[in-house]
Structure formats: structure tokens, C-alpha cells
C-alpha atoms as a PDB file:
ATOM      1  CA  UNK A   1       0.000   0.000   0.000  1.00  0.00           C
ATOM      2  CA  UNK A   2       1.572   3.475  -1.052  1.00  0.00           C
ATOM      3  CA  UNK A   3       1.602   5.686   2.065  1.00  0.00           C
ATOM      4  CA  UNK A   4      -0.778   8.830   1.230  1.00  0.00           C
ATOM      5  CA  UNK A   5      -2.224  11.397   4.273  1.00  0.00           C
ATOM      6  CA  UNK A   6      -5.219  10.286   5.516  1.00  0.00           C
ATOM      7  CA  UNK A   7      -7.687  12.522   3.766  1.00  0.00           C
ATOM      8  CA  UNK A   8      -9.591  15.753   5.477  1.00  0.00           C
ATOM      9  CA  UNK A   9     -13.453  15.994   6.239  1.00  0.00           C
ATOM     10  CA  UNK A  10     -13.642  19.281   3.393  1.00  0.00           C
ATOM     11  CA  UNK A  11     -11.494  16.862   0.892  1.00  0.00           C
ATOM     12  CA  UNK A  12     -14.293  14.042   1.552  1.00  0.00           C
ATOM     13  CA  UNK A  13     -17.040  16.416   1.237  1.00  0.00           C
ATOM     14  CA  UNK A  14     -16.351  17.127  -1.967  1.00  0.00           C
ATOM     15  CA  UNK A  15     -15.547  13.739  -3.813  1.00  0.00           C
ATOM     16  CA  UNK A  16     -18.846  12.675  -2.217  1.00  0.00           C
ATOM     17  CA  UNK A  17     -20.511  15.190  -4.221  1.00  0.00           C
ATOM     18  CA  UNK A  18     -21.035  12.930  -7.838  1.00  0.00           C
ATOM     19  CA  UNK A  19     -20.541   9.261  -6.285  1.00  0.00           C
ATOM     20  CA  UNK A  20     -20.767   6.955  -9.125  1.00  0.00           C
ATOM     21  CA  UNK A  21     -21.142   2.830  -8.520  1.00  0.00           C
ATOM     22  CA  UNK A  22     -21.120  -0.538 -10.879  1.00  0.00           C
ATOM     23  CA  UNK A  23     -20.497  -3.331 -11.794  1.00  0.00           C
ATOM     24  CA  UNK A  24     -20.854  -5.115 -15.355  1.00  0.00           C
ATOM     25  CA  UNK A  25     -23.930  -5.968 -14.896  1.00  0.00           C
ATOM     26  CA  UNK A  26     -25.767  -2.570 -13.709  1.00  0.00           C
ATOM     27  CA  UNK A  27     -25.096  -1.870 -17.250  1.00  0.00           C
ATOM     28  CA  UNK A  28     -26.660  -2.624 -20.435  1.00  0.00           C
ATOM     29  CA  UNK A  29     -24.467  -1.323 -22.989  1.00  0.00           C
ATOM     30  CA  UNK A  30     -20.227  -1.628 -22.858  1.00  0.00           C
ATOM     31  CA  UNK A  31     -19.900  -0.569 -19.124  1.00  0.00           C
ATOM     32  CA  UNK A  32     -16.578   0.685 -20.353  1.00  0.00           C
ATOM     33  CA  UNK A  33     -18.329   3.181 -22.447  1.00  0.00           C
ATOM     34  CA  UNK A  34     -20.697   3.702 -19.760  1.00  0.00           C
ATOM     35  CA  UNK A  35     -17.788   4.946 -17.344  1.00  0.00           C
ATOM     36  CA  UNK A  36     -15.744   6.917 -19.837  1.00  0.00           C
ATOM     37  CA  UNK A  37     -19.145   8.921 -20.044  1.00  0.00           C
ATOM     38  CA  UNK A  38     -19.680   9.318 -16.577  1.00  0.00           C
ATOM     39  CA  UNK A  39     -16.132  10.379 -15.921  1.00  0.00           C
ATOM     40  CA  UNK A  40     -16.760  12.776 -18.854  1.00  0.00           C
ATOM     41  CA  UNK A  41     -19.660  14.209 -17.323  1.00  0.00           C
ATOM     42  CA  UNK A  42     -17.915  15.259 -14.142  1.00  0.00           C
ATOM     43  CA  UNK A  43     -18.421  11.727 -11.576  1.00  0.00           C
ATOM     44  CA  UNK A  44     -16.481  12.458  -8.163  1.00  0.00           C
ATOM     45  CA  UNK A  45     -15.990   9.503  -6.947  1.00  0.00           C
ATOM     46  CA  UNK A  46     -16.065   5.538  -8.508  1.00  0.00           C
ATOM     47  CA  UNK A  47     -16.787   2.629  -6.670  1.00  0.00           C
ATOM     48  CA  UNK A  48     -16.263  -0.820  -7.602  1.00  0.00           C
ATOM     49  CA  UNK A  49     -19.167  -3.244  -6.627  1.00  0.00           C
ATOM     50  CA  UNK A  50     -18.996  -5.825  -8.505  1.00  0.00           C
ATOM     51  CA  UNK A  51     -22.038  -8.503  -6.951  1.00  0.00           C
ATOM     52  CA  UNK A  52     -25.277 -10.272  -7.246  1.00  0.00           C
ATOM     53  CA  UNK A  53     -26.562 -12.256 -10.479  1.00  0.00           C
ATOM     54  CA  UNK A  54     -24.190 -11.999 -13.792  1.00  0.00           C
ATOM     55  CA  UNK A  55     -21.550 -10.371 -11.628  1.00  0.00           C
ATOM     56  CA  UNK A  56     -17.848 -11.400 -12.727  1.00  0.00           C
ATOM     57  CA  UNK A  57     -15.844 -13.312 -10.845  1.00  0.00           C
ATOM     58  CA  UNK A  58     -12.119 -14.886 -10.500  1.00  0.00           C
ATOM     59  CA  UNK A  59      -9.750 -13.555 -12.874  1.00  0.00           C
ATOM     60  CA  UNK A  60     -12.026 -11.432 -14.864  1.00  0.00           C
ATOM     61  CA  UNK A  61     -13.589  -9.453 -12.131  1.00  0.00           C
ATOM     62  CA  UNK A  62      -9.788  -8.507 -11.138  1.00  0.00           C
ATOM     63  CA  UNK A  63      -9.517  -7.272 -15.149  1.00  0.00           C
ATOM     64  CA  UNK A  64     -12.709  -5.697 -15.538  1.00  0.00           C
ATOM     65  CA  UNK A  65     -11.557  -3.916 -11.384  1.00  0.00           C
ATOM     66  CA  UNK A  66      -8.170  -2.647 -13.120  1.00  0.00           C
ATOM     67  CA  UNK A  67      -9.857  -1.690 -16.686  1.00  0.00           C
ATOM     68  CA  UNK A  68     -12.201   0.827 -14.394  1.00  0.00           C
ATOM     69  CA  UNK A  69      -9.321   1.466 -12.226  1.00  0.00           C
ATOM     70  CA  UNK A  70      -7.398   2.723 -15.275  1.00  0.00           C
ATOM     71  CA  UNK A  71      -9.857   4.806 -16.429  1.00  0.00           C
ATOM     72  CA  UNK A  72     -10.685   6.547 -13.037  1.00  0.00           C
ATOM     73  CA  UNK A  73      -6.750   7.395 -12.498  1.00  0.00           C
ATOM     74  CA  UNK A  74      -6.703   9.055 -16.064  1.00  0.00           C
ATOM     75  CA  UNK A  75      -9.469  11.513 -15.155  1.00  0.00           C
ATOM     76  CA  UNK A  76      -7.804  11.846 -11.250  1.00  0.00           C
ATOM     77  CA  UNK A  77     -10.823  10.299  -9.843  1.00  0.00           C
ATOM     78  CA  UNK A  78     -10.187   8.308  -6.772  1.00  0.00           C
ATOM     79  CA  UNK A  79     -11.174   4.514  -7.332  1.00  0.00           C
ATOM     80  CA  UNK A  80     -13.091   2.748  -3.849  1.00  0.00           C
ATOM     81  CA  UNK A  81     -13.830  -1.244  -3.745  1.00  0.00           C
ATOM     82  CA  UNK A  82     -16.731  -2.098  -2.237  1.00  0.00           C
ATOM     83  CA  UNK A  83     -16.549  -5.022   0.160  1.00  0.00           C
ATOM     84  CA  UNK A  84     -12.938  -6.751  -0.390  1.00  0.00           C
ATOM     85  CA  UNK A  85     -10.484  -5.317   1.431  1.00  0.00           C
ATOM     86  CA  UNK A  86      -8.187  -8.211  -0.282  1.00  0.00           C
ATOM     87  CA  UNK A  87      -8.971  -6.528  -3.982  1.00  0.00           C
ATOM     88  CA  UNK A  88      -8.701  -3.321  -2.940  1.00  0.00           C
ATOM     89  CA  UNK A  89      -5.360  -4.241  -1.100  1.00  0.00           C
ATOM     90  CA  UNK A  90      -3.879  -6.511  -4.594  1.00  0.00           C
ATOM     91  CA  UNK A  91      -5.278  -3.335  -6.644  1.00  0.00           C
ATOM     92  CA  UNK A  92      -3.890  -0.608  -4.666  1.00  0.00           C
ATOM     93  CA  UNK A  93      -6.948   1.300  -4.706  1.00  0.00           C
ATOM     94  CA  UNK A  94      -7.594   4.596  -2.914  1.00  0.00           C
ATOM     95  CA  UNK A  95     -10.251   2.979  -0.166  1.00  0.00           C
ATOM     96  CA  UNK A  96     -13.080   0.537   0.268  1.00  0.00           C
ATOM     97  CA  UNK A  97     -16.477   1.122   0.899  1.00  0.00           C
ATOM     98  CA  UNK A  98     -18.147  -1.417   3.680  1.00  0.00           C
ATOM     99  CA  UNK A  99     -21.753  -2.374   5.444  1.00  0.00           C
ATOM    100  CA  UNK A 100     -23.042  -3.459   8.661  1.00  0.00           C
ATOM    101  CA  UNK A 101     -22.560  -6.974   7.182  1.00  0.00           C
ATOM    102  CA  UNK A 102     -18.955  -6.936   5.947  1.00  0.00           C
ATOM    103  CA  UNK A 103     -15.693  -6.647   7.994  1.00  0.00           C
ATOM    104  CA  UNK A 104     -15.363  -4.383  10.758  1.00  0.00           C
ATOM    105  CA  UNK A 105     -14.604  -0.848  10.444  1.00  0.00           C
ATOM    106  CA  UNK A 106     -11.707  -1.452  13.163  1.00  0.00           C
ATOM    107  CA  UNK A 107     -10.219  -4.487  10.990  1.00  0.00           C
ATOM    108  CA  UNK A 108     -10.976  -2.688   7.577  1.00  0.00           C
ATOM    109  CA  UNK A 109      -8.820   0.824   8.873  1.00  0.00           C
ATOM    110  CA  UNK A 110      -6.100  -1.102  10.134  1.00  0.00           C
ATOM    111  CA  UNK A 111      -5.584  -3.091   6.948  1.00  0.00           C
ATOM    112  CA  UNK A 112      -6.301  -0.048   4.874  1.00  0.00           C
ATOM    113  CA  UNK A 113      -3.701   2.520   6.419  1.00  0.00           C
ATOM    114  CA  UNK A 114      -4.574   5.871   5.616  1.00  0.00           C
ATOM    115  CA  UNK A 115      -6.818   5.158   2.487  1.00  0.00           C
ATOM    116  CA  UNK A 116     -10.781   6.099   2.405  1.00  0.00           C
ATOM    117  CA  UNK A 117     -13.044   3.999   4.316  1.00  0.00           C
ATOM    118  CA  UNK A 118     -16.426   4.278   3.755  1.00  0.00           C
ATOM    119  CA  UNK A 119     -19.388   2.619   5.734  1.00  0.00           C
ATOM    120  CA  UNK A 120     -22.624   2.433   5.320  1.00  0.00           C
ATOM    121  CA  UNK A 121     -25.244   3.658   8.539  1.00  0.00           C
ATOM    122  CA  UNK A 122     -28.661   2.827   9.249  1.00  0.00           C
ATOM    123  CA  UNK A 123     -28.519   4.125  12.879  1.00  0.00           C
ATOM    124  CA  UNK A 124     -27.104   6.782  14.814  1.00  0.00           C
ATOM    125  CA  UNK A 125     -25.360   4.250  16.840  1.00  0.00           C
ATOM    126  CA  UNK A 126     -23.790   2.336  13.539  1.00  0.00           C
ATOM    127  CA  UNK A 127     -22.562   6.140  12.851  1.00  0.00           C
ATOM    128  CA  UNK A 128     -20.900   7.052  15.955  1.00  0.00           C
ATOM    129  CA  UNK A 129     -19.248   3.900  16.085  1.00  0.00           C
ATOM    130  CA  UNK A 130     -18.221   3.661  12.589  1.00  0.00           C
ATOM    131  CA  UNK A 131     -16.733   7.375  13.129  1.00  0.00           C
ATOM    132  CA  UNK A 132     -15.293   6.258  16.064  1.00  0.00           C
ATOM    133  CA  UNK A 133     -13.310   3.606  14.669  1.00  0.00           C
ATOM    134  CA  UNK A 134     -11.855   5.542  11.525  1.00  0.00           C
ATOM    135  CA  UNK A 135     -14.604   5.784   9.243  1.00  0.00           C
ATOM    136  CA  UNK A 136     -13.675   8.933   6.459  1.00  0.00           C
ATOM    137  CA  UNK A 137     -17.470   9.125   5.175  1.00  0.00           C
ATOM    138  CA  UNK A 138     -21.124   7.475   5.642  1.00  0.00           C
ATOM    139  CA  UNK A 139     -23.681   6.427   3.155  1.00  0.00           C
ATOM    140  CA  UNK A 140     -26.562   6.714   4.533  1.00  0.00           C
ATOM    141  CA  UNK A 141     -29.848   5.198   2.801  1.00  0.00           C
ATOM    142  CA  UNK A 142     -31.661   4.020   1.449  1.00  0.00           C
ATOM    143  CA  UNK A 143     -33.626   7.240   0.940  1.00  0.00           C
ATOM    144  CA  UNK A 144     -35.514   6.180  -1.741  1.00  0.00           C
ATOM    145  CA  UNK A 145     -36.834   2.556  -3.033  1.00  0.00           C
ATOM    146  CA  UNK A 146     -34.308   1.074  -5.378  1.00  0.00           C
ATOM    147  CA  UNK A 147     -34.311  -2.273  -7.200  1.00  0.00           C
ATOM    148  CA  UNK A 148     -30.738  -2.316  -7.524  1.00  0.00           C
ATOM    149  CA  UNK A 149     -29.643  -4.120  -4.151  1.00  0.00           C
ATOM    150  CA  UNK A 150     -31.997  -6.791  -3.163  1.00  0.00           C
ATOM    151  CA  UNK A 151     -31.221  -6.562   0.695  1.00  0.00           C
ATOM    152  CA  UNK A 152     -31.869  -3.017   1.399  1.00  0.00           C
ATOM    153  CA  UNK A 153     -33.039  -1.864   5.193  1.00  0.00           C
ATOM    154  CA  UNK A 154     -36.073   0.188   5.292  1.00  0.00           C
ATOM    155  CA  UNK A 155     -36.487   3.316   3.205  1.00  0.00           C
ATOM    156  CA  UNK A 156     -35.654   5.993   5.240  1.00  0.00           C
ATOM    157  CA  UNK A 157     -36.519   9.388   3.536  1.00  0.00           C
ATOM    158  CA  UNK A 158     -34.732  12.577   3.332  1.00  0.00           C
ATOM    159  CA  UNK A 159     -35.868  12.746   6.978  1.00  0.00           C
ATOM    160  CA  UNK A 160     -33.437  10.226   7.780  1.00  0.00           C
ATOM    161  CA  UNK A 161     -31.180  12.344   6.844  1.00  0.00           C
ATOM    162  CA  UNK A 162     -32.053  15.589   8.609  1.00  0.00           C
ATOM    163  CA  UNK A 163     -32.140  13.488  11.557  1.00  0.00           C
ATOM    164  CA  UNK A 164     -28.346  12.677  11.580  1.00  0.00           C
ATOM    165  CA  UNK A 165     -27.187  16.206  10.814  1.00  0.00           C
ATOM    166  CA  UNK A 166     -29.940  16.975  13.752  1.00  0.00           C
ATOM    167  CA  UNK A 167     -27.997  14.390  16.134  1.00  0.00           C
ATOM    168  CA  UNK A 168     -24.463  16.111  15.804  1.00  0.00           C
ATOM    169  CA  UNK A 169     -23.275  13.794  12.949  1.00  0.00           C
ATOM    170  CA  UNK A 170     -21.272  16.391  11.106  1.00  0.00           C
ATOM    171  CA  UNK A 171     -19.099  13.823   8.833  1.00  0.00           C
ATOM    172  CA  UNK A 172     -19.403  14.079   5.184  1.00  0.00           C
ATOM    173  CA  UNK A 173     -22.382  11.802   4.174  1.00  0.00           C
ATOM    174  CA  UNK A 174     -23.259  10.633   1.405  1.00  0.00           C
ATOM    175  CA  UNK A 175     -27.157   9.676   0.683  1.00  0.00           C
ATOM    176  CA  UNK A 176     -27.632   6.603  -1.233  1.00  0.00           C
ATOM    177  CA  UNK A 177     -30.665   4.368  -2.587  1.00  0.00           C
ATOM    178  CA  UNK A 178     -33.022   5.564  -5.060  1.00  0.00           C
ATOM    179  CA  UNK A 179     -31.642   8.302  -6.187  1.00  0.00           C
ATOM    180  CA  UNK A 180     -32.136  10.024  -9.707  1.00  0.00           C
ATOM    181  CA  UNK A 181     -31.198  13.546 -11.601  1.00  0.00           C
ATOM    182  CA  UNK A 182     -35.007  14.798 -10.669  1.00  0.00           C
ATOM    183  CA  UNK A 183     -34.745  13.780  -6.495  1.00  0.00           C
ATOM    184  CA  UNK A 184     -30.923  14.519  -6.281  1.00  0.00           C
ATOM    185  CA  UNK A 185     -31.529  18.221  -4.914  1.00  0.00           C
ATOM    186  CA  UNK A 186     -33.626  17.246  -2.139  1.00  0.00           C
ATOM    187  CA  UNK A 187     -30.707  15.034  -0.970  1.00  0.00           C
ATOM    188  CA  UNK A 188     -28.905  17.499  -0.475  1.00  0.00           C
ATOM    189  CA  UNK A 189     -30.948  20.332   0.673  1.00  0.00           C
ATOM    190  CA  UNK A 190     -31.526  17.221   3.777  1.00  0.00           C
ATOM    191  CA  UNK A 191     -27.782  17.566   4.564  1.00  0.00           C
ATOM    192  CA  UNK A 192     -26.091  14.742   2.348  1.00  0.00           C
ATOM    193  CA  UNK A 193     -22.802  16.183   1.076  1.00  0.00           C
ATOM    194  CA  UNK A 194     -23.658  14.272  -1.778  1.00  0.00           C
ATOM    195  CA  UNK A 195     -25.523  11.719  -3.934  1.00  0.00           C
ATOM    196  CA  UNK A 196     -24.307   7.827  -4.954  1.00  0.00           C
ATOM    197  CA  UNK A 197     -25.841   6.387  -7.780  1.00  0.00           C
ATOM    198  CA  UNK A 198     -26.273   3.296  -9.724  1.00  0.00           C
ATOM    199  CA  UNK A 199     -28.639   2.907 -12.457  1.00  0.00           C
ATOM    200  CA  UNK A 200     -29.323   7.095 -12.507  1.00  0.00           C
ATOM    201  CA  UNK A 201     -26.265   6.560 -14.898  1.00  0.00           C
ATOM    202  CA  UNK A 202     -25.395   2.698 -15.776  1.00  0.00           C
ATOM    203  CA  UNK A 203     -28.948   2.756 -17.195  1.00  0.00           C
ATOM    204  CA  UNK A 204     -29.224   6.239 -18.673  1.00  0.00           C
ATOM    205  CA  UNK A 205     -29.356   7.181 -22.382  1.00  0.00           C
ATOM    206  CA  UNK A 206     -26.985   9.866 -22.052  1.00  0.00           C
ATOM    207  CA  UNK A 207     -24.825   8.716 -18.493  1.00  0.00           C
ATOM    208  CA  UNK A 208     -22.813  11.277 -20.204  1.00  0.00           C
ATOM    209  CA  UNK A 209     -25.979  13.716 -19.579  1.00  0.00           C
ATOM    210  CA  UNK A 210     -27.639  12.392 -16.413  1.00  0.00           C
ATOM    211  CA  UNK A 211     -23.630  12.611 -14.531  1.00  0.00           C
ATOM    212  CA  UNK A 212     -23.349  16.328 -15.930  1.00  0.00           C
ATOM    213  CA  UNK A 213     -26.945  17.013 -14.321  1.00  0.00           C
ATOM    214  CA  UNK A 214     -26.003  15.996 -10.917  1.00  0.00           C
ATOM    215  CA  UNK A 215     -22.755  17.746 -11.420  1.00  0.00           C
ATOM    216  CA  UNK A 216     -25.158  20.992 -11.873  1.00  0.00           C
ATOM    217  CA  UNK A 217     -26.794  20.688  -8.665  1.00  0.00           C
ATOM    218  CA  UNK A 218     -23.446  21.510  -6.921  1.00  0.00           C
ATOM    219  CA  UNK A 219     -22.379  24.521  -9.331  1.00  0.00           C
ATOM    220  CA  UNK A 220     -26.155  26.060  -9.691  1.00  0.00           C
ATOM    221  CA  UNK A 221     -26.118  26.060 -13.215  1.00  0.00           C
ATOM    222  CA  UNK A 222     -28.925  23.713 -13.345  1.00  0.00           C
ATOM    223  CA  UNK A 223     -32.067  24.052 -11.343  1.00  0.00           C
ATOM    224  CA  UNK A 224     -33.498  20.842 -10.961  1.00  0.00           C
END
């Protein structure tokens, strides 16, 4: 693992902003293509989930990880893994991204260094703890039904997330579930720093179009 600073809250806050994730098979055309668009349209921050049915594995899910990886380091965008803290170890990627289920927050910053670590919070309590024990951001969801992850906890709302800002949790936070270019803004008028998406671009037309959209909602030249 290279040896970077561990990065600040103002730094997190705004890679959170355009927080693009996928796998091969959130897409349905080249998911190459799919991610050179995004990246062209102005996407944060990539994570790598690469899971459930027709997801790669072995050999070719560490390809397909380093194709992306490539991609994201030629547009300086910083590349997470979700999950694996093995892959994201082997690919030397810039931090991992992990849930209530996965590893420990404690285990997953020790291996990990000074790298972004990312967990997702359903609770206040799973926040303070995570924060606690090293955590750089939270995603915090889902706040709107999504069909992309089959094992999501209850919809929360954008209520869910006034209530963490309302309970002192000032780390950057990132709202996640549901979320598309016309319900983005009220994500972050609740107090998310930003917005992680899946099929709002994987499945767009344009992902080209729908990533430069949410990139408008943090420059005001788009009024959603």
C-alpha cells in the first residue's frame, strides 16, 4: 500500500458530491463506455461493486476492477472497492467502501492505512461507532426505493437524513438508494454532502448527460 495522508473531512465532502457505482452488470451497454461517459460528465468519486446475479468473478472481475481502475486514475478520480479489502489491497486502490454486514470498520482501517473507508449507517449508533473507529465518510440510505440491491433496510426518507445532521453527525455523508437527476436536490438540501448512484447513470441514455446534471446541482447552473 503506497503511504498517502489520511484525507480531510472538506477533501471528503467534496468527492462525495457525484458518487458513481457498478459493476458489469448494472449496465446494459459496454460498461466501459458507460464509465468513460460518466467520468466525462464530471463523476467524483467511482466505486467498484462488482455482486449479485451476472456479476464477474475470478480472474475477470480482477480485469474488468483494473480496466475501471485505469480509467478513473486518467481523469484523477479516486477509485473505492466495495466489500474486499483483499482486492482493494492486490489493486492498490484509494479505499473501500463497507456495510453493517462486511468486515469491521476497526479491521478494515487497520488493513487499509490511511486510504478512504467508507461505511454504510442505518442508525445513529452504527454512525458514531463507525466514526469512532476511523470511518472517512457514511452512506446513509436508502432514501428512496431502489431495485438495484436486493437486501436493502427500510427506506428511510430525506428525513433520515435531517435526523443525523440533527444528532451532531457532522461527517461528510453521502445519501444513497433511489436516487435520480429529478430527487438529487432534495438530498442534499436534507444535509447529504452528496448523492451515490447506480442505475441514474449505468442505465441512462446519455450517463454522459444524467452525470453532468447531478454535477449541476453543486455549481447552480442547473435548477433541478
Amino acid at each position: 500500500m503506497r503511504e498517502m495522508a489520511r484525507i480531510n473531512q472538506q477533501q471528503m465532502s467534496k468527492l462525495l458530491q457525484v458518487y458513481f457505482i457498478m459493476g458489469s452488470n448494472n449496465c446494459q451497454k459496454d460498461p466501459l463506455r458507460v464509465m468513460k461517459e460518466a467520468l466525462d460528465g464530471g463523476v467524483t468519486l467511482f466505486q467498484f461493486r462488482e455482486k449479485g446475479e451476472g456479476a464477474l468473478t475470478g480472474k475477470e472481475r480482477v480485469h474488468f476492477a483494473k480496466q475501471l481502475q485505469a480509467l478513473c486514475k486518467e481523469y484523477n478520480v479516486p477509485f473505492i472497492v466495495n466489500d474486499d479489502v483483499d482486492l482493494a489491497i492486490e489493486l492498490d486502490a484509494d479505499g473501500i467502501h463497507v456495510g453493517q454486514d462486511d468486515e469491521g470498520i476497526t479491521s478494515v482501517r487497520e488493513k487499509m492505512g490511511d486510504k478512504i473507508v467508507g461505511v454504510s449507517a442505518h442508525t445513529i449508533e452504527e454512525a458514531r461507532f463507525a466514526i469512532a473507529n476511523g470511518a472517512d465518510y457514511l452512506g446513509v440510505g436508502p432514501i428512496f426505493p431502489t431495485s438495484t440491491k436486493k437486501d436493502t433496510k427500510a427506506v428511510q426518507g430525506t428525513k433520515g437524513l435531517r435526523y443525523f445532521r440533527e444528532e451532531r453527525i457532522t461527517i461528510p455523508i453521502v445519501g444513497i438508494g433511489g436516487i435520480t437527476v429529478k430527487n438529487a436536490a432534495s438530498v442534499i438540501e436534507a444535509g447529504a454532502d452528496g448523492v451515490s448512484v447506480i442505475s441514474a447513470i449505468s442505465l441512462a441514455d446519455s450517463p454522459y448527460e444524467s452525470t453532468s446534471l447531478l454535477t449541476g446541482i453543486f455549481n447552480d447552473k442547473v435548477k433541478l
